[in-house]
PDB file of N, CA and C in Angstrom:
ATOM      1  N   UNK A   1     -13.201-124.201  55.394  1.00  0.00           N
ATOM      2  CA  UNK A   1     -12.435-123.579  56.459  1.00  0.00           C
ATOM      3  C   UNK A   1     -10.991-123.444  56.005  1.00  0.00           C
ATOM      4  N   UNK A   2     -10.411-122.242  56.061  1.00  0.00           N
ATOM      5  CA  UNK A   2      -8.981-122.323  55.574  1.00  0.00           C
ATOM      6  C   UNK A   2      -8.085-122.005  57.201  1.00  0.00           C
ATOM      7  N   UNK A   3      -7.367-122.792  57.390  1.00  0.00           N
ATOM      8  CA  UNK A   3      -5.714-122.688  58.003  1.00  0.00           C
ATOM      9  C   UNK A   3      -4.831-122.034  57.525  1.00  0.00           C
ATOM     10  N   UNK A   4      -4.153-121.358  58.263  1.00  0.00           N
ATOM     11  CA  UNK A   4      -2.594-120.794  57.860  1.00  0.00           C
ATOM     12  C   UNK A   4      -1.379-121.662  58.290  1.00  0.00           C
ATOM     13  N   UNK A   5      -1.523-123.345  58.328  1.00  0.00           N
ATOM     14  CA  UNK A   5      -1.226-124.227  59.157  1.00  0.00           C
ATOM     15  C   UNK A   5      -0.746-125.249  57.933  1.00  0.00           C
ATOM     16  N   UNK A   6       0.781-125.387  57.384  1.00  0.00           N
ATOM     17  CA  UNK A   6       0.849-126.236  56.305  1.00  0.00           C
ATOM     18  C   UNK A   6       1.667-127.219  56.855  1.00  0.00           C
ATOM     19  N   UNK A   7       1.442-128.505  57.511  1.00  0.00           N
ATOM     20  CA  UNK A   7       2.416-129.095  57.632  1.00  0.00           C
ATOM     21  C   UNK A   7       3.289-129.990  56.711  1.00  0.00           C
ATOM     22  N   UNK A   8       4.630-130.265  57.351  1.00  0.00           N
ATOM     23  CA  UNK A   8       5.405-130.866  56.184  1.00  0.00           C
ATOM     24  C   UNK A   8       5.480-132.510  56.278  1.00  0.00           C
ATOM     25  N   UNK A   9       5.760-132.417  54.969  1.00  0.00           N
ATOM     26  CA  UNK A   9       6.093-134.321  54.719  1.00  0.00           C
ATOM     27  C   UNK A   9       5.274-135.010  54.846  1.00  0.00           C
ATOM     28  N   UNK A  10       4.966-136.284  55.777  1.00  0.00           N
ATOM     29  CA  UNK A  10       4.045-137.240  55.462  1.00  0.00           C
ATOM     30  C   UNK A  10       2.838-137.030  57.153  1.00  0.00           C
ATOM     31  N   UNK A  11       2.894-135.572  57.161  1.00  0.00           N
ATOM     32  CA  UNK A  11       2.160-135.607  58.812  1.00  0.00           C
ATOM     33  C   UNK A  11       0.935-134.673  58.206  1.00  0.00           C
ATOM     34  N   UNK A  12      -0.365-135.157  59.026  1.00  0.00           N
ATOM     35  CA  UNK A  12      -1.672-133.639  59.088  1.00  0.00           C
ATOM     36  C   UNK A  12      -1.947-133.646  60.044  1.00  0.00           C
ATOM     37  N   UNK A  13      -2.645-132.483  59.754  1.00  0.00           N
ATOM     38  CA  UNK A  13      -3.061-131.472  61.062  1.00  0.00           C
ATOM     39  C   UNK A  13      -4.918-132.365  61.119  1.00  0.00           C
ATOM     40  N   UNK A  14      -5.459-132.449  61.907  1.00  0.00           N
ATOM     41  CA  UNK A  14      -6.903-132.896  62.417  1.00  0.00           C
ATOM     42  C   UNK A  14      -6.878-132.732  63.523  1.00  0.00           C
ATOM     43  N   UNK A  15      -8.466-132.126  63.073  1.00  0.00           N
ATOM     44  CA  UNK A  15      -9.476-131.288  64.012  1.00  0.00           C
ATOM     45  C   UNK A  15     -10.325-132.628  64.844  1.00  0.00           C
ATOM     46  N   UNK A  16      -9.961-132.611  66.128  1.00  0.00           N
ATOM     47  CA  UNK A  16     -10.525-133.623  66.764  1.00  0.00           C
ATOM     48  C   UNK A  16     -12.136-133.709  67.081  1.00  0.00           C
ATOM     49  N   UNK A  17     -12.726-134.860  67.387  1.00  0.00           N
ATOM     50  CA  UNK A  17     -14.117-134.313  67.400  1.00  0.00           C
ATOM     51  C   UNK A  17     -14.383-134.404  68.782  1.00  0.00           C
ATOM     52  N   UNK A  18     -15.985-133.070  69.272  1.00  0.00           N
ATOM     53  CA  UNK A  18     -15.952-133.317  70.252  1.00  0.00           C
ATOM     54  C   UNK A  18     -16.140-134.392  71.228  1.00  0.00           C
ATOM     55  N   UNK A  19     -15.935-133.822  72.346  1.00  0.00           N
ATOM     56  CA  UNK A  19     -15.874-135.629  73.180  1.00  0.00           C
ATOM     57  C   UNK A  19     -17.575-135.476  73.167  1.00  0.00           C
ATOM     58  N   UNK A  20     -18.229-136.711  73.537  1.00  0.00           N
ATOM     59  CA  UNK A  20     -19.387-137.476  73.825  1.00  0.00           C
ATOM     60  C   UNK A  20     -19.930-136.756  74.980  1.00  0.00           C
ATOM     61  N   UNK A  21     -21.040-136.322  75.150  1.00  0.00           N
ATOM     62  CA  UNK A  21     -21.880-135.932  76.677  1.00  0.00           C
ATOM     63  C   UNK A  21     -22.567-137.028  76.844  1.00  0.00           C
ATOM     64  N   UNK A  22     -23.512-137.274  76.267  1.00  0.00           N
ATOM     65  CA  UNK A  22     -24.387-138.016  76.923  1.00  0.00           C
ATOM     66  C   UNK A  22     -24.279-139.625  76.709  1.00  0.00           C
ATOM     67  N   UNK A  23     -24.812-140.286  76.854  1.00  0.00           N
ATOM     68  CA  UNK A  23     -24.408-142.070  76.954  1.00  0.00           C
ATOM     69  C   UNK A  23     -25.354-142.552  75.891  1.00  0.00           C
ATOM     70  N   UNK A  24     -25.529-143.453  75.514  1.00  0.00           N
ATOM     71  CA  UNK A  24     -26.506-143.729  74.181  1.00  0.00           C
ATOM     72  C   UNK A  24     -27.929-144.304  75.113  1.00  0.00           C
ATOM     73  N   UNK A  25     -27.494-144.430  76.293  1.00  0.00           N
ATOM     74  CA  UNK A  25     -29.509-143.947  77.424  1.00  0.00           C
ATOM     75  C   UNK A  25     -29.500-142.873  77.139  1.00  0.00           C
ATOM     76  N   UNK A  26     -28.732-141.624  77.549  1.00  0.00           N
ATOM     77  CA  UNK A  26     -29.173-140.581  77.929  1.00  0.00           C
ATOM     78  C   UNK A  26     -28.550-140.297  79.506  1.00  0.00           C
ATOM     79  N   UNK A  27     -28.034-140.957  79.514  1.00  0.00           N
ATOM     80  CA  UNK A  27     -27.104-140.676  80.815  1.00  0.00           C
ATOM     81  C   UNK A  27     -25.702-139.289  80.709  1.00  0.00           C
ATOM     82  N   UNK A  28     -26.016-138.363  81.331  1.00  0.00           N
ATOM     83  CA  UNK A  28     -25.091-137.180  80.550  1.00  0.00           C
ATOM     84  C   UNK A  28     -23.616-137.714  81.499  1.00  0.00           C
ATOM     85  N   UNK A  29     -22.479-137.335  80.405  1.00  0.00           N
ATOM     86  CA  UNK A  29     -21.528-137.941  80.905  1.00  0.00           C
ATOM     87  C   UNK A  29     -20.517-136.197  82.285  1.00  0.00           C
ATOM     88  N   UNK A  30     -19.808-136.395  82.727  1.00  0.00           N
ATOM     89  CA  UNK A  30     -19.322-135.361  83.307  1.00  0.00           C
ATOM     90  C   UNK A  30     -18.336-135.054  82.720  1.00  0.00           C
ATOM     91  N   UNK A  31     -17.691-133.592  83.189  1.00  0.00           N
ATOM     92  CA  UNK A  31     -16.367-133.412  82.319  1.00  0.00           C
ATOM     93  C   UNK A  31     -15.216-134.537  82.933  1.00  0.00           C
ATOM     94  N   UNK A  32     -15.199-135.110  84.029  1.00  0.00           N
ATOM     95  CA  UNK A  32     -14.362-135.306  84.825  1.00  0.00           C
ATOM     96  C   UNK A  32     -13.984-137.169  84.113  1.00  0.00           C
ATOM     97  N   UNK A  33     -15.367-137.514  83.383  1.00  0.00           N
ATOM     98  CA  UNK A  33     -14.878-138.972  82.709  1.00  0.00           C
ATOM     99  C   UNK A  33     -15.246-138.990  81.206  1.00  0.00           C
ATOM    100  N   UNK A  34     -15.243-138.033  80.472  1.00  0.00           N
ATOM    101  CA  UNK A  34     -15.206-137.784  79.056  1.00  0.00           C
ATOM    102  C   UNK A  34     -14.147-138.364  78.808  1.00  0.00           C
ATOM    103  N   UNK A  35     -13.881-139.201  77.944  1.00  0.00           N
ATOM    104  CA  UNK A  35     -12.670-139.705  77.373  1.00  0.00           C
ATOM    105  C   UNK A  35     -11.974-139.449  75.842  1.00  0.00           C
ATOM    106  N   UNK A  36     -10.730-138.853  75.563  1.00  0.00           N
ATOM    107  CA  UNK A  36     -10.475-138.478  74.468  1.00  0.00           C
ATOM    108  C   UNK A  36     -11.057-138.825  73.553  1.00  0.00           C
ATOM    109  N   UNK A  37     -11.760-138.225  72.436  1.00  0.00           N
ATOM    110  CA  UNK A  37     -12.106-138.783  70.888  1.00  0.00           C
ATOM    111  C   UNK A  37     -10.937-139.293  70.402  1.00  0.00           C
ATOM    112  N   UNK A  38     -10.948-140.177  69.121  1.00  0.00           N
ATOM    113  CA  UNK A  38     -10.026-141.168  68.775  1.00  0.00           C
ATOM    114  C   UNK A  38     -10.829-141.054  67.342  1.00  0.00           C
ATOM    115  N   UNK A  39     -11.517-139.905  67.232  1.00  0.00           N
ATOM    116  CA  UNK A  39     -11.638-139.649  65.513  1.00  0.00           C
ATOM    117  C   UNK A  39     -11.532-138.177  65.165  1.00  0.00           C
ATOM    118  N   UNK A  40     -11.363-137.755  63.912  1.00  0.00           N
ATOM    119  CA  UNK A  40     -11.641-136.097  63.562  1.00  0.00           C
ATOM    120  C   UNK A  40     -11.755-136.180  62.499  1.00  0.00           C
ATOM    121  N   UNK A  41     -11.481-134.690  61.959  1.00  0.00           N
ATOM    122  CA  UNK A  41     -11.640-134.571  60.549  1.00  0.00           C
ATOM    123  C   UNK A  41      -9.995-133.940  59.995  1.00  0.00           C
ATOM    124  N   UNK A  42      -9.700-134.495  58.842  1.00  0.00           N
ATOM    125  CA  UNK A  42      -8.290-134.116  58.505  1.00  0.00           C
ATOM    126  C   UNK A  42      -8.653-132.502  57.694  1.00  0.00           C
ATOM    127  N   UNK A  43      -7.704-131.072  58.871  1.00  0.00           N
ATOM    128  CA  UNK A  43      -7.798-129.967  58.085  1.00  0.00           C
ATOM    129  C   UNK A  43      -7.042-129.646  57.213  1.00  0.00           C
ATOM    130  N   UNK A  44      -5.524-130.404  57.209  1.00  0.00           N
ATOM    131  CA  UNK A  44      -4.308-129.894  56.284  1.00  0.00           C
ATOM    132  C   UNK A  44      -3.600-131.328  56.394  1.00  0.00           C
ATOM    133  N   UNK A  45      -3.027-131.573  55.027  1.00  0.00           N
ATOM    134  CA  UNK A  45      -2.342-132.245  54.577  1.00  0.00           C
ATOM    135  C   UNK A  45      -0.988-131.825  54.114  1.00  0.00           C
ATOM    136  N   UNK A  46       0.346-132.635  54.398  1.00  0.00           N
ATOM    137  CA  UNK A  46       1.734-132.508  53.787  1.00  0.00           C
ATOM    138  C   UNK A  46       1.677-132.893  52.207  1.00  0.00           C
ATOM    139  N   UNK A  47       2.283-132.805  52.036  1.00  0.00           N
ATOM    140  CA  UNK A  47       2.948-132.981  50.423  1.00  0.00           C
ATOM    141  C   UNK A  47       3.299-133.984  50.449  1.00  0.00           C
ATOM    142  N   UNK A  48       3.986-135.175  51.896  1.00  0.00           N
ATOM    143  CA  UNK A  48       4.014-136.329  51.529  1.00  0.00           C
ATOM    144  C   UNK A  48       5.811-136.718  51.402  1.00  0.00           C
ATOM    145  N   UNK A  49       6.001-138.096  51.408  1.00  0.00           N
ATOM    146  CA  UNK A  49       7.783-138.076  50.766  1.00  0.00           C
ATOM    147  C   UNK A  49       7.623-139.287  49.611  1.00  0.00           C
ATOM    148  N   UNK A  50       9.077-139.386  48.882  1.00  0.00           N
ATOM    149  CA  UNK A  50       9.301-140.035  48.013  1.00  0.00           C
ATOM    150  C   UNK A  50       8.551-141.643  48.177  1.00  0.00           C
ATOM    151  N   UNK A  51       8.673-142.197  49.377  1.00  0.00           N
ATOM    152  CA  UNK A  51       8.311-143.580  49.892  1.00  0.00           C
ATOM    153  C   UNK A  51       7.504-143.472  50.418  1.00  0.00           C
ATOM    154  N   UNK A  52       6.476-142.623  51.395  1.00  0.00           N
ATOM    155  CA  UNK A  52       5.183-142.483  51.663  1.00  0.00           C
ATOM    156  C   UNK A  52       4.285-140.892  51.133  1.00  0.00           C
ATOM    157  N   UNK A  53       3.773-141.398  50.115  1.00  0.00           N
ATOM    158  CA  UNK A  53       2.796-140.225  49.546  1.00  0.00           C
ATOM    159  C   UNK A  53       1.574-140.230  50.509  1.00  0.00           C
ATOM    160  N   UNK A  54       0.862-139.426  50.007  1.00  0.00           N
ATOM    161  CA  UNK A  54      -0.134-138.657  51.476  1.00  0.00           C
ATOM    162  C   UNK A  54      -1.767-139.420  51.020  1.00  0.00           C
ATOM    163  N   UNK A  55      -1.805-140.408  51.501  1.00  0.00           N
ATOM    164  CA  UNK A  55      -3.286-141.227  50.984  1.00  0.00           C
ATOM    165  C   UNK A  55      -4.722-140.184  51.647  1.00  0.00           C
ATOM    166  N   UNK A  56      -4.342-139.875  52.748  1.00  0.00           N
ATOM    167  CA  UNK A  56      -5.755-138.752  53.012  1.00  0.00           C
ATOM    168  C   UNK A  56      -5.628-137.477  52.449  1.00  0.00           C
ATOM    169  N   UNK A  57      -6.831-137.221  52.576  1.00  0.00           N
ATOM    170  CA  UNK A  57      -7.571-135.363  52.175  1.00  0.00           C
ATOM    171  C   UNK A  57      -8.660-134.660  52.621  1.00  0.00           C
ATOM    172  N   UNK A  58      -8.229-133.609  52.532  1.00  0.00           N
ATOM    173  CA  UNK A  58      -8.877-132.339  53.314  1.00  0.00           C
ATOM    174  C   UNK A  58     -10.043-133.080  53.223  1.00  0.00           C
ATOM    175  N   UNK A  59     -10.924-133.299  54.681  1.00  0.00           N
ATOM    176  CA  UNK A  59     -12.267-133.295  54.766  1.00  0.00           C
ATOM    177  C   UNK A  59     -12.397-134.700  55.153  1.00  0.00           C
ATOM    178  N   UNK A  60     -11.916-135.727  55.001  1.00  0.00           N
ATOM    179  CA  UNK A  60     -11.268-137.244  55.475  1.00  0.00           C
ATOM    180  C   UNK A  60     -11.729-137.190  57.528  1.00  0.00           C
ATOM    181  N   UNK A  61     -12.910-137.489  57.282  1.00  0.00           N
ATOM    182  CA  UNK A  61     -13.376-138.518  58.729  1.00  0.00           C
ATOM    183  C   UNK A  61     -12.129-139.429  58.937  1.00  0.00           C
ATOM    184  N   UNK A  62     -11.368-139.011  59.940  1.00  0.00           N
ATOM    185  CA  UNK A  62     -10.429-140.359  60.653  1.00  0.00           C
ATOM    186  C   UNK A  62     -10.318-140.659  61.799  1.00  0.00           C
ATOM    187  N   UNK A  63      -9.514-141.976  62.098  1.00  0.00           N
ATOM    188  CA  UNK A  63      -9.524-142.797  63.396  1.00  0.00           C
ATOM    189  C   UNK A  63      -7.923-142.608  63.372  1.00  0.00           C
ATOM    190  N   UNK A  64      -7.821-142.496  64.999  1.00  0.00           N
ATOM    191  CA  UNK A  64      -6.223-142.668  65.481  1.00  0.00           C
ATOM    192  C   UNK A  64      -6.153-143.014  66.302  1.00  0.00           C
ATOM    193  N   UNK A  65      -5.007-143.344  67.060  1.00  0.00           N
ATOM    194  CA  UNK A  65      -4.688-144.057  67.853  1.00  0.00           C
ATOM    195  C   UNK A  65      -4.923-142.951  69.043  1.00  0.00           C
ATOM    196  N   UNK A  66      -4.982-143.517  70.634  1.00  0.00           N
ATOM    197  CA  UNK A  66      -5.170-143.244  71.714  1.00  0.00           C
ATOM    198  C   UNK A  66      -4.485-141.898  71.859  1.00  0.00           C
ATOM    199  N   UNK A  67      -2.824-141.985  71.484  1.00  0.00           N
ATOM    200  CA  UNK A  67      -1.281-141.461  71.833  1.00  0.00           C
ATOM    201  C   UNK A  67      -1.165-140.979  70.972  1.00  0.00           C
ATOM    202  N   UNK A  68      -1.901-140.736  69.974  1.00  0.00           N
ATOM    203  CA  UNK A  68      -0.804-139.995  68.264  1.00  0.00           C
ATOM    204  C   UNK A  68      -0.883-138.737  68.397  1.00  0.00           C
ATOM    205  N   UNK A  69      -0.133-138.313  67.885  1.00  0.00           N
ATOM    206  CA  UNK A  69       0.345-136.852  67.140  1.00  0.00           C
ATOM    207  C   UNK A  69       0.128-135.908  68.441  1.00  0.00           C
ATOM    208  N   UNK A  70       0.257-134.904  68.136  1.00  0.00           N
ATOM    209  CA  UNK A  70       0.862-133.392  69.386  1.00  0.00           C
ATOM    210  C   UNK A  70      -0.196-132.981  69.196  1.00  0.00           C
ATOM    211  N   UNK A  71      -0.839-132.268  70.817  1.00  0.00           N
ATOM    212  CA  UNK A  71      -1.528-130.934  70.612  1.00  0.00           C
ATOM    213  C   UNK A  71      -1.010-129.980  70.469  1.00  0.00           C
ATOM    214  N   UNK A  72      -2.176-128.937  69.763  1.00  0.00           N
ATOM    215  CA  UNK A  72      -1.431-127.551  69.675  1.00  0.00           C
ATOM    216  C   UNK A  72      -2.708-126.948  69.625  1.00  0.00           C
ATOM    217  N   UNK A  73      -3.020-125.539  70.089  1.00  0.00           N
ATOM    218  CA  UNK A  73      -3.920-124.663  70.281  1.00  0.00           C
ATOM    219  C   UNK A  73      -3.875-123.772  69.054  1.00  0.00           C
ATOM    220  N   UNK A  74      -4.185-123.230  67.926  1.00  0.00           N
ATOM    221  CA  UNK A  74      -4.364-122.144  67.066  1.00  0.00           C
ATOM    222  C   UNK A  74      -5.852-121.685  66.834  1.00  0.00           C
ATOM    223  N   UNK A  75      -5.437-120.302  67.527  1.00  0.00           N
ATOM    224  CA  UNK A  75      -6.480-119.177  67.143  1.00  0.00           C
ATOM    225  C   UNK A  75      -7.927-119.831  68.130  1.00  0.00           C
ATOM    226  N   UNK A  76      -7.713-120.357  69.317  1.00  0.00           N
ATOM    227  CA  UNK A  76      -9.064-120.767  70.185  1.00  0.00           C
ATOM    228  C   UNK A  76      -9.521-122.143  69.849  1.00  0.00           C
ATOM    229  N   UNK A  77      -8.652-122.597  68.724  1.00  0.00           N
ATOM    230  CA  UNK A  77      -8.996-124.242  68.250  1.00  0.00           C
ATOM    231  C   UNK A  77      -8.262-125.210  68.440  1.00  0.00           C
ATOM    232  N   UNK A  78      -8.195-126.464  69.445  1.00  0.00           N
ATOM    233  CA  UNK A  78      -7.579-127.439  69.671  1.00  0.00           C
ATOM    234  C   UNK A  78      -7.703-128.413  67.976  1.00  0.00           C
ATOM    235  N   UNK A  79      -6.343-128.851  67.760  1.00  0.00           N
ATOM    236  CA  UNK A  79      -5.945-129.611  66.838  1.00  0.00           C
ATOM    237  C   UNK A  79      -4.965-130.235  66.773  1.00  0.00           C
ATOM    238  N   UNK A  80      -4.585-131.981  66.537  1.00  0.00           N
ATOM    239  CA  UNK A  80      -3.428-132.973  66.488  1.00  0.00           C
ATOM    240  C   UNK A  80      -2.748-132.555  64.945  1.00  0.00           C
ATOM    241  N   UNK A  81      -1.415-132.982  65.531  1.00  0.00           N
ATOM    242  CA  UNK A  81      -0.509-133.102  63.994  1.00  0.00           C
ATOM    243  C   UNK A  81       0.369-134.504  64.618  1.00  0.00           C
ATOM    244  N   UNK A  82      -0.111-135.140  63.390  1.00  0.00           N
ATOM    245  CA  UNK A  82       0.671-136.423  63.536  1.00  0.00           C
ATOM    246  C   UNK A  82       0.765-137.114  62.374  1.00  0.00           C
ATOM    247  N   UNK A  83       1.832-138.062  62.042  1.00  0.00           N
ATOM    248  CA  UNK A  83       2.562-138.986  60.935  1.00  0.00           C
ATOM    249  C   UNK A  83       0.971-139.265  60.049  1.00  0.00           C
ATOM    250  N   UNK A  84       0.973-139.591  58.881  1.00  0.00           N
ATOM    251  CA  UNK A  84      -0.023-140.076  58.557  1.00  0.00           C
ATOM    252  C   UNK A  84      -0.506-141.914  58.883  1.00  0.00           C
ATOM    253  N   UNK A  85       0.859-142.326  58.979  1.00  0.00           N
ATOM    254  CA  UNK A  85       0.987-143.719  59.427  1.00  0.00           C
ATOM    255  C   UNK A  85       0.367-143.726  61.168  1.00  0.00           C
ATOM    256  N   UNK A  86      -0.281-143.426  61.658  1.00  0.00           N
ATOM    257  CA  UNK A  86      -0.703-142.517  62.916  1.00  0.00           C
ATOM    258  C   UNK A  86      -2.417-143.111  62.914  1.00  0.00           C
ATOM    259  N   UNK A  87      -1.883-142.569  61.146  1.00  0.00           N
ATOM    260  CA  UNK A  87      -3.964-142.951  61.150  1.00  0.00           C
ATOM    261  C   UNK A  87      -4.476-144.450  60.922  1.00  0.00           C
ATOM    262  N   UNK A  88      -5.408-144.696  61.795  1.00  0.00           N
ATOM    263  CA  UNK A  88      -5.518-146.311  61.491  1.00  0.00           C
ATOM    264  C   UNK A  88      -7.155-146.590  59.955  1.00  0.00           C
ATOM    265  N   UNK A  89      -7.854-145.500  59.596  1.00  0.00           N
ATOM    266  CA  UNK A  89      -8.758-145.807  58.808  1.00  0.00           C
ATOM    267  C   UNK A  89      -9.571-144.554  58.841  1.00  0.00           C
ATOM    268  N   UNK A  90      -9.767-143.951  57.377  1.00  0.00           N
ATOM    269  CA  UNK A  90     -10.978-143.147  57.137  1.00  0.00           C
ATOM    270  C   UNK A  90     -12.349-143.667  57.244  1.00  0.00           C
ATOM    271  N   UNK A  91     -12.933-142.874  57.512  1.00  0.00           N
ATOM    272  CA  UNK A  91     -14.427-143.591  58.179  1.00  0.00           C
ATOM    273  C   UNK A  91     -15.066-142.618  57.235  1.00  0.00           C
TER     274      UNK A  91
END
């Protein structure tokens, strides 16, 4: 998948995953108590700075925190940009 989306310094852009429907019974969940995902996939990476270089890459399953990084809508696709220090572990 290519982006026209380069962010700078030590922040990426990730594609959040969708939220959960159903319950691990089978209980389908509603839109009204879906709760944010808190993993994605990293689409774009910075270049990084002198004191923090950029440890993830394109395609990087990750975990973040509840609160991290900004939404932003491009082209019909919801996606976070946030610090890489943001991310707590590739999965």
């Amino acid at each position: 998948m290519s982006i026209n989306i380069k962010p700078l310094a030590d922040r990426v852009l990730i594609e959040p995953s969708p939220a959960e429907t159903t319950t691990a019974s089978g209980l389908i969940i509603p839109d009204s108590a879906k709760e944010k995902p808190l993993k994605g996939t990293v689409v774009a990476v910075g270049n990084g700075t002198n004191d923090n270089p950029i440890t993830v890459k394109v395609g990087d399953q990750v975990l973040y925190g509840k609160y991290a990084g900004t939404e932003l809508n491009y082209e019909g696709t919801d996606y976070l940009i946030m610090r890489e220090s943001d991310i707590f572990a590739i999965i």
